[in-house]
Protein backbone atom coordinates (compact mmCIF):
# COMPACT_ATOMS: atom_id res chain seq x y z
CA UNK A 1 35.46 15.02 -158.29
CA UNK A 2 35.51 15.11 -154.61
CA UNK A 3 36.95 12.11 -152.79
CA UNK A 4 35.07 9.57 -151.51
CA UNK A 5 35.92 9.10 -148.10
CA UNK A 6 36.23 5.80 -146.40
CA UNK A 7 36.08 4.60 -142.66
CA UNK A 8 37.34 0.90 -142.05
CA UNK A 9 36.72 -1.35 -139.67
CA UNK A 10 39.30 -3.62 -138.32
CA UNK A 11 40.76 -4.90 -141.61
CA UNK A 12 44.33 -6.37 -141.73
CA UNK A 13 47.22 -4.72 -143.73
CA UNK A 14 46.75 -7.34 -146.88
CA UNK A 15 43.31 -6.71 -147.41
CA UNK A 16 43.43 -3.30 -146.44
CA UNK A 17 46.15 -2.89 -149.10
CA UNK A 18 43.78 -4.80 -151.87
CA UNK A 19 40.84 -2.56 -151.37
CA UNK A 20 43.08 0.57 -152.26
CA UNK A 21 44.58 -1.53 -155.58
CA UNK A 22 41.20 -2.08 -156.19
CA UNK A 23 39.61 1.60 -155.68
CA UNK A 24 42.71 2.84 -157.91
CA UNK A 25 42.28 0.46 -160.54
CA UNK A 26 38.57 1.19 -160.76
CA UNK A 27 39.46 4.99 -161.13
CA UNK A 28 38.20 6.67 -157.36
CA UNK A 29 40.19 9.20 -155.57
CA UNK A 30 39.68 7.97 -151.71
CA UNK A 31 40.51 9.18 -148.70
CA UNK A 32 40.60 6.07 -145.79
CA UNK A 33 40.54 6.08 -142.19
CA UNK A 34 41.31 3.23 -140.36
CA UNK A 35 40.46 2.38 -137.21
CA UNK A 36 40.48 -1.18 -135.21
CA UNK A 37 36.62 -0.97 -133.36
CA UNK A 38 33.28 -0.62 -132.93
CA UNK A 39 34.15 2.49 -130.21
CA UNK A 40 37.12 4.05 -132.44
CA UNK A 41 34.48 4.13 -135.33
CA UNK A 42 32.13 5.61 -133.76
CA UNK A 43 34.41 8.20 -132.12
CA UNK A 44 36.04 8.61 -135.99
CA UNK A 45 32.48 9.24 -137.29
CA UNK A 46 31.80 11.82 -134.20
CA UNK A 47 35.36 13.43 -135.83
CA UNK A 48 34.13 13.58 -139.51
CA UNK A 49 32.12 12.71 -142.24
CA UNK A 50 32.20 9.75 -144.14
CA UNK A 51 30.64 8.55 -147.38
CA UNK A 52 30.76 4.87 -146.65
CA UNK A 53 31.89 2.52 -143.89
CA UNK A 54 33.37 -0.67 -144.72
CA UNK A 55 33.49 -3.32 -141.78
CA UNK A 56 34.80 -6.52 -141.23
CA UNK A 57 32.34 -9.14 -139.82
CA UNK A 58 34.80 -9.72 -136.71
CA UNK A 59 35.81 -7.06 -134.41
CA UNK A 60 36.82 -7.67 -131.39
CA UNK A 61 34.32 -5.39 -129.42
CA UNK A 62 31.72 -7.37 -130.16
CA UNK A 63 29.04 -8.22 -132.98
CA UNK A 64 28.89 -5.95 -136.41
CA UNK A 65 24.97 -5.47 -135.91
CA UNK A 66 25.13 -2.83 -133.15
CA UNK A 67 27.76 -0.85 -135.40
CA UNK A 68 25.74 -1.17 -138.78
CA UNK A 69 22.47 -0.41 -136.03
CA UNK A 70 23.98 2.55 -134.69
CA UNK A 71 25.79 4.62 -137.52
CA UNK A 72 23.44 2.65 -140.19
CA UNK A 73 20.84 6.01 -140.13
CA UNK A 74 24.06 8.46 -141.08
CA UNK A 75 25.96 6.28 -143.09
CA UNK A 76 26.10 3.39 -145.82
CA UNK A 77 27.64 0.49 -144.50
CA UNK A 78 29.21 -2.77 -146.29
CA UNK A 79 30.36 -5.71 -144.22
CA UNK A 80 32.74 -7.84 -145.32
CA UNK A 81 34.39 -10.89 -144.09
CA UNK A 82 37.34 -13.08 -144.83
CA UNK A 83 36.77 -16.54 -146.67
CA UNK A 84 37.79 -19.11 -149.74
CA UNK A 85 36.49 -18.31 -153.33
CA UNK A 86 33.66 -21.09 -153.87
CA UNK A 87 35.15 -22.02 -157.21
CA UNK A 88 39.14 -21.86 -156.69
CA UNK A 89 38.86 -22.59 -152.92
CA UNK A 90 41.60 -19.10 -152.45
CA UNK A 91 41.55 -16.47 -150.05
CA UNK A 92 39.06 -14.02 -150.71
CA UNK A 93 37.41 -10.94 -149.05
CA UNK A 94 33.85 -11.48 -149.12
CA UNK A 95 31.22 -9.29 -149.53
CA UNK A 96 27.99 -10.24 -146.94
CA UNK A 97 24.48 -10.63 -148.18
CA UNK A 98 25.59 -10.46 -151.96
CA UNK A 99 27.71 -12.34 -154.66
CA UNK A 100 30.43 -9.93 -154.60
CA UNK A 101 34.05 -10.72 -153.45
CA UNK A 102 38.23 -9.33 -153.84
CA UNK A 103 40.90 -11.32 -154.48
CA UNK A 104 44.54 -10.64 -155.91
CA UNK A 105 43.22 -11.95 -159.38
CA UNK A 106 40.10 -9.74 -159.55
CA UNK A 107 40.18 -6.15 -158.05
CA UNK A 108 37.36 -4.85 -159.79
CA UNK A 109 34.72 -7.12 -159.48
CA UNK A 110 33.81 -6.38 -155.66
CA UNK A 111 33.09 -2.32 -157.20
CA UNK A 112 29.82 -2.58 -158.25
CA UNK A 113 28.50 -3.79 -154.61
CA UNK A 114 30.41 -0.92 -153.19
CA UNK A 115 28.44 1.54 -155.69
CA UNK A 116 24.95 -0.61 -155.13
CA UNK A 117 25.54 0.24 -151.46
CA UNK A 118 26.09 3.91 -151.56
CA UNK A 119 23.03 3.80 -154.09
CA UNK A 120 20.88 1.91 -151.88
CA UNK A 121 21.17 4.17 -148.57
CA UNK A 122 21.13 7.59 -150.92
CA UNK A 123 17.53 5.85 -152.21
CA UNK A 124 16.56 4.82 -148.85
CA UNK A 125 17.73 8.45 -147.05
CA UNK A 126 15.66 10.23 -149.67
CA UNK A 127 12.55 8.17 -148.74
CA UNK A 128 12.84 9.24 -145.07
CA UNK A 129 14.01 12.75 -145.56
CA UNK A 130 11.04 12.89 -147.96
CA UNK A 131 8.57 11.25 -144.97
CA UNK A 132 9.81 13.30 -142.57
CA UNK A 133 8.85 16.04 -144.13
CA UNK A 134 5.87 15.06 -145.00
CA UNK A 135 4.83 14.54 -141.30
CA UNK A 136 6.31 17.70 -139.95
CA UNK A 137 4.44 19.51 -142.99
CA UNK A 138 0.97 17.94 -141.16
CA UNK A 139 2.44 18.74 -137.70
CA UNK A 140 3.10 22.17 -138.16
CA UNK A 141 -0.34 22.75 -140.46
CA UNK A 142 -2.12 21.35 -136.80
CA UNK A 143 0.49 23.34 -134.67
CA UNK A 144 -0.75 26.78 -136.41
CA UNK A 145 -4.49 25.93 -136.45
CA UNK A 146 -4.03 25.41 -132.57
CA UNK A 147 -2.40 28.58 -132.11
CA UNK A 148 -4.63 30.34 -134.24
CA UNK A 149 -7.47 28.83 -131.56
CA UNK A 150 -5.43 30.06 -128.83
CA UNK A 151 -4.11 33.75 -129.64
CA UNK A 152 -7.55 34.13 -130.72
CA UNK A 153 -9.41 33.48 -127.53
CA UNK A 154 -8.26 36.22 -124.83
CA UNK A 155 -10.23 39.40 -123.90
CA UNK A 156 -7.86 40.62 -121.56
CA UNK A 157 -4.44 41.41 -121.66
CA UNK A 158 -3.42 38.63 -118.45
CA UNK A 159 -5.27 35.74 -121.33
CA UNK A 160 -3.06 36.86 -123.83
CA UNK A 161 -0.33 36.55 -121.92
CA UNK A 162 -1.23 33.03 -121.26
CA UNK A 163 -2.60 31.91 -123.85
CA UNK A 164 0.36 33.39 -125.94
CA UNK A 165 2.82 31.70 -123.80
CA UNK A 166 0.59 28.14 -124.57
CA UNK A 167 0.79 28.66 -128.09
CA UNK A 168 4.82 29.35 -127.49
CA UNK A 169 5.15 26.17 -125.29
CA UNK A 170 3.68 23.84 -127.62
CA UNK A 171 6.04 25.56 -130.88
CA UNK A 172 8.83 24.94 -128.39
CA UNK A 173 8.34 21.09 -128.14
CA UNK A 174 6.87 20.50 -131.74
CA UNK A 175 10.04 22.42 -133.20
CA UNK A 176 12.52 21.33 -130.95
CA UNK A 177 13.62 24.82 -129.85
CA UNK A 178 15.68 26.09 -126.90
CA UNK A 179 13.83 29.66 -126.91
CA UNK A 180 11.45 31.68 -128.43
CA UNK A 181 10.10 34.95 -127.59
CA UNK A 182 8.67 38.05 -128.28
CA UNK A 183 9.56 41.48 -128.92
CA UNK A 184 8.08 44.85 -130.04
CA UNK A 185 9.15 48.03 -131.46
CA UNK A 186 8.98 51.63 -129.60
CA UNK A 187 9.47 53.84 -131.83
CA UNK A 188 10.47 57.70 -130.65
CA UNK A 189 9.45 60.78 -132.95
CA UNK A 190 13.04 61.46 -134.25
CA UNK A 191 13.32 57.87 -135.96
CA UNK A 192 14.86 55.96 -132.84
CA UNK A 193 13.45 53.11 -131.61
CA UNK A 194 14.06 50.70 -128.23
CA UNK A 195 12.99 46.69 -128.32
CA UNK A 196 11.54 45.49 -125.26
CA UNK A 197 10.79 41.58 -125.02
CA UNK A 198 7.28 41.09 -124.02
CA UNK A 199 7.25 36.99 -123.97
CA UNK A 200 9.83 34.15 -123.59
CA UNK A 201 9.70 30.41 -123.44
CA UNK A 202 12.73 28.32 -122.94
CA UNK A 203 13.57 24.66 -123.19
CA UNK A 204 14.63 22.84 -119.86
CA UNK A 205 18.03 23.96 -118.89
CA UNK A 206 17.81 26.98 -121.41
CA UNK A 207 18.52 30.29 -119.11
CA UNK A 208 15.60 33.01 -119.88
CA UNK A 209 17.18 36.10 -121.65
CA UNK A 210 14.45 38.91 -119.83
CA UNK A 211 16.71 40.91 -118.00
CA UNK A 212 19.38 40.90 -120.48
CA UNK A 213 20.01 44.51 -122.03
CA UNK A 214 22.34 46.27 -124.55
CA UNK A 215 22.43 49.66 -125.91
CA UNK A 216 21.40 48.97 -129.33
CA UNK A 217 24.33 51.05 -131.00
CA UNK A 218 26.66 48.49 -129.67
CA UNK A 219 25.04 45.50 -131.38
CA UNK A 220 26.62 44.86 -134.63
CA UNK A 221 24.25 42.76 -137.11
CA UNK A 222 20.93 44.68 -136.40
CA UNK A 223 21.32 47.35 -139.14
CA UNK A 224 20.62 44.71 -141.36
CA UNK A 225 17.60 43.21 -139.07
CA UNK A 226 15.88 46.63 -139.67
CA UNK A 227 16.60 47.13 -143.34
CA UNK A 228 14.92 43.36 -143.68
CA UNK A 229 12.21 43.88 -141.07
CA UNK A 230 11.37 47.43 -143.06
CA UNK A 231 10.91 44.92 -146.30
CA UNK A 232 8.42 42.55 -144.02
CA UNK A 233 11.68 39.92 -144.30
CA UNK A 234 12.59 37.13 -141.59
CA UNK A 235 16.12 37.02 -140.97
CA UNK A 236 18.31 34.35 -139.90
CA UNK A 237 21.64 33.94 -138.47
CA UNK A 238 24.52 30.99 -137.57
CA UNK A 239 26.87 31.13 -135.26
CA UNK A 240 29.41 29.78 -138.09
CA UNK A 241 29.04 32.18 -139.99
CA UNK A 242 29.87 35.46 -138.21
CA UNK A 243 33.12 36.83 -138.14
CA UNK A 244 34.88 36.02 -134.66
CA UNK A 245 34.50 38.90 -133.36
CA UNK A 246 31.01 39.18 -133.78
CA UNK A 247 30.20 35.46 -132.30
CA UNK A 248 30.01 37.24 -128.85
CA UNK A 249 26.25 38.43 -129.92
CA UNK A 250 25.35 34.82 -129.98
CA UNK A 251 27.65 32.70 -128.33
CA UNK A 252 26.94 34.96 -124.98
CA UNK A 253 23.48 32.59 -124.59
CA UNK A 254 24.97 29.78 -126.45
CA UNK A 255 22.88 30.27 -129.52
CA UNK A 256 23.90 28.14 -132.99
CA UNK A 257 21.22 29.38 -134.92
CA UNK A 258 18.56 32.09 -134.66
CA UNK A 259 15.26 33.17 -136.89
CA UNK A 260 13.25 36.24 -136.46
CA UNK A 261 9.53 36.70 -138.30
CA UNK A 262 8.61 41.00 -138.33
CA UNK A 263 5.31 41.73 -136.99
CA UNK A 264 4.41 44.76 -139.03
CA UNK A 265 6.24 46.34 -142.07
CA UNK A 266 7.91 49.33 -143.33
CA UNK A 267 10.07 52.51 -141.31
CA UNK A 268 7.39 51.65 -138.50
CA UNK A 269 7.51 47.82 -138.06
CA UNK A 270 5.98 46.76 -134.94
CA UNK A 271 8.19 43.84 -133.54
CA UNK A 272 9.42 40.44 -134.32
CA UNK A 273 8.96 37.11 -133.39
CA UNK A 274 12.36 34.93 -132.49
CA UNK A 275 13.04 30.94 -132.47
CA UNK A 276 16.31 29.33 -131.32
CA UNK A 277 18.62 26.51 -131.21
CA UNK A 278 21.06 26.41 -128.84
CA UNK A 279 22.62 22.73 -129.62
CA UNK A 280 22.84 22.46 -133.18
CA UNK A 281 23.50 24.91 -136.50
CA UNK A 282 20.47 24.72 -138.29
CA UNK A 283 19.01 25.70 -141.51
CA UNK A 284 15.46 26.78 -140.88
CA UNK A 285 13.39 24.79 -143.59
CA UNK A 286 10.75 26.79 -145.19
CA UNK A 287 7.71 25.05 -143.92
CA UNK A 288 9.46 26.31 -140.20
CA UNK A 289 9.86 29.61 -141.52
CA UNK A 290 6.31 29.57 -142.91
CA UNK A 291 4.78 28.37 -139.66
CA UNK A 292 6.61 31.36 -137.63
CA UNK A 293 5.91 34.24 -139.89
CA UNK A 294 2.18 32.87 -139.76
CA UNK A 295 2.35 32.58 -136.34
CA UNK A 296 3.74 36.09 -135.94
CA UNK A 297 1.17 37.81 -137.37
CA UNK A 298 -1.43 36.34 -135.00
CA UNK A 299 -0.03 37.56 -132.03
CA UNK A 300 -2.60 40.25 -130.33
CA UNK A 301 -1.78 43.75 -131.05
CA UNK A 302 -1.53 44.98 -127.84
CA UNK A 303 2.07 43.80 -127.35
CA UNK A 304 2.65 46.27 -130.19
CA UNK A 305 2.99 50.14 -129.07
CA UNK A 306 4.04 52.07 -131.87
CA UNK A 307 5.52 55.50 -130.21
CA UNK A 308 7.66 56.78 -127.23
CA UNK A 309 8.58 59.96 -126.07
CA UNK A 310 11.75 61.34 -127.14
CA UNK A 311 13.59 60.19 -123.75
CA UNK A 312 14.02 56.83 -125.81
CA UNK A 313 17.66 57.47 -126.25
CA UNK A 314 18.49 56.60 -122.79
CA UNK A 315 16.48 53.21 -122.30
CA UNK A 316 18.44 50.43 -122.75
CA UNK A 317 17.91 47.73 -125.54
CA UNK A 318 16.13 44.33 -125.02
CA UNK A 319 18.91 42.49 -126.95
CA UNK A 320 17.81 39.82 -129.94
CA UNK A 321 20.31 37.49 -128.94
């Protein structure tokens, strides 16, 4: 059972003390963190995770409502505060907006407000992760019928570009994505290929990628691009989880995560389309990865040459990264 980990708020050593008797005596391995204020908790919560923060009403940075409003979205949080048993008129440790309370005499009886907590904001969390989803689900269904209005409606290769570029724009912003571009394949008679990006969008402050090249022997991780672009599979990759001395691929452009759609399938795959993040390591969710791939396989076919002469060797490589 994996410990549940504690952060707490400017509690004194005697009550401190009494909420580990009473987490031992009600059978929890726990891991606690300590800190004296509003700011060290919330620099302690930057640090790590937590499973629940426990609080006392008075700190002396000021009122418990902005902490509970600030880290209340990422965290449970329980507030107590120190007071006198209604019946024996002792010192007790008080649990707010409930009936719950610790004293020397009775360690466990506070537990089940703990647990209620933790319950309540799993409930809660599941409501909103659930609703959020729901939304982006009806975002992105709009998103694709709008590009499927736009990549539909050039007749020249200058509207394309455009209108291409429009439909990238507004992926960029409902996504929240630092880049996203396209590529195709050239593919030479003796089963080498080049990639040349055609079209790239970045977020504000993003640097555009176009001129960067590579030779694509050098790069690494793309064997296993083409293997899964020959299958008509998107591929995606995290910074984390690279070796170290592979990160360089990435890191170079500051990329966390990365997810390429094929255009085309089999030996003579046409091209991909790539999304980014730059600021966070992301799992793609599947209505994202549904919503690219779709989106991929609108793109106008004109981007997509499928030969080159055998002088392909000595191009350089429009690196994915």
């Amino acid at each position: 059972m994996k410990p549940l980990k504690l952060l707490i708020v400017a509690m004194n050593e005697q009550w401190l003390n009494l909420l580990e008797e009473s987490l031992t005596n009600a059978g929890y391995h726990f891991q606690i963190r300590q800190v004296n204020s509003k700011q060290a908790a919330i620099k302690a919560f930057r640090e790590s995770k937590y499973d629940l923060l426990i609080s006392n009403y008075a700190l002396p940075d000021g009122a418990i409502s902005d902490l509970a409003t600030v880290l209340g979205s990422q965290l449970p949080c329980m507030v107590v505060s120190e007071g006198q048993c209604p019946v024996s008129s002792e010192k007790v440790l008080a649990i707010q907006d409930s009936n719950y309370y610790i004293n020397c005499y009775s360690r466990l009886d506070w537990i089940p407000a703990l647990e209620n907590t933790i319950e309540k904001w799993q409930s809660n969390a599941r409501q909103d992760i659930n609703a959020h989803l729901r939304n982006h689900d009806s975002l992105y269904k709009k998103s694709l019928n709008r590009c499927m209005e736009l990549l539909s409606g050039a007749s020249t290769q200058k509207e394309a570009d455009a209108l291409t570029t429009e439909a990238f724009e507004m992926l960029l912003e409902v996504m929240d994505l630092s880049r996203i571009y396209l590529c195709s394949a050239l593919h030479a008679p003796d089963n080498t290929f080049v990639i040349r990006q055609m079209i790239e969008v970045s977020a504000a402050g993003v640097a555009a990628k176009m001129l960067f090249t590579e030779n694509p022997k050098e790069i690494p991780f793309f064997d296993h691009w083409t293997k899964s672009f020959e299958q008509g599979h998107t591929v995606a990759e995290r910074l984390d989880a690279f070796p170290a001395t592979e990160r360089q691929w990435l890191g170079r452009h500051g990329i966390q995560s990365l997810m390429a759609a094929p255009i085309g399938r089999g030996t003579k795959w046409l091209g991909y389309m790539a999304i980014e993040d730059n600021l966070n390591i992301r799992e793609w969710t599947p209505a994202e990865t549904e919503l690219i791939v779709a989106v991929a396989n609108l793109l106008p076919q004109h981007y997509f040459l499928t030969s080159k002469s055998s002088r392909i060797e000595t191009e350089l490589f429009a690196s994915p990264v």
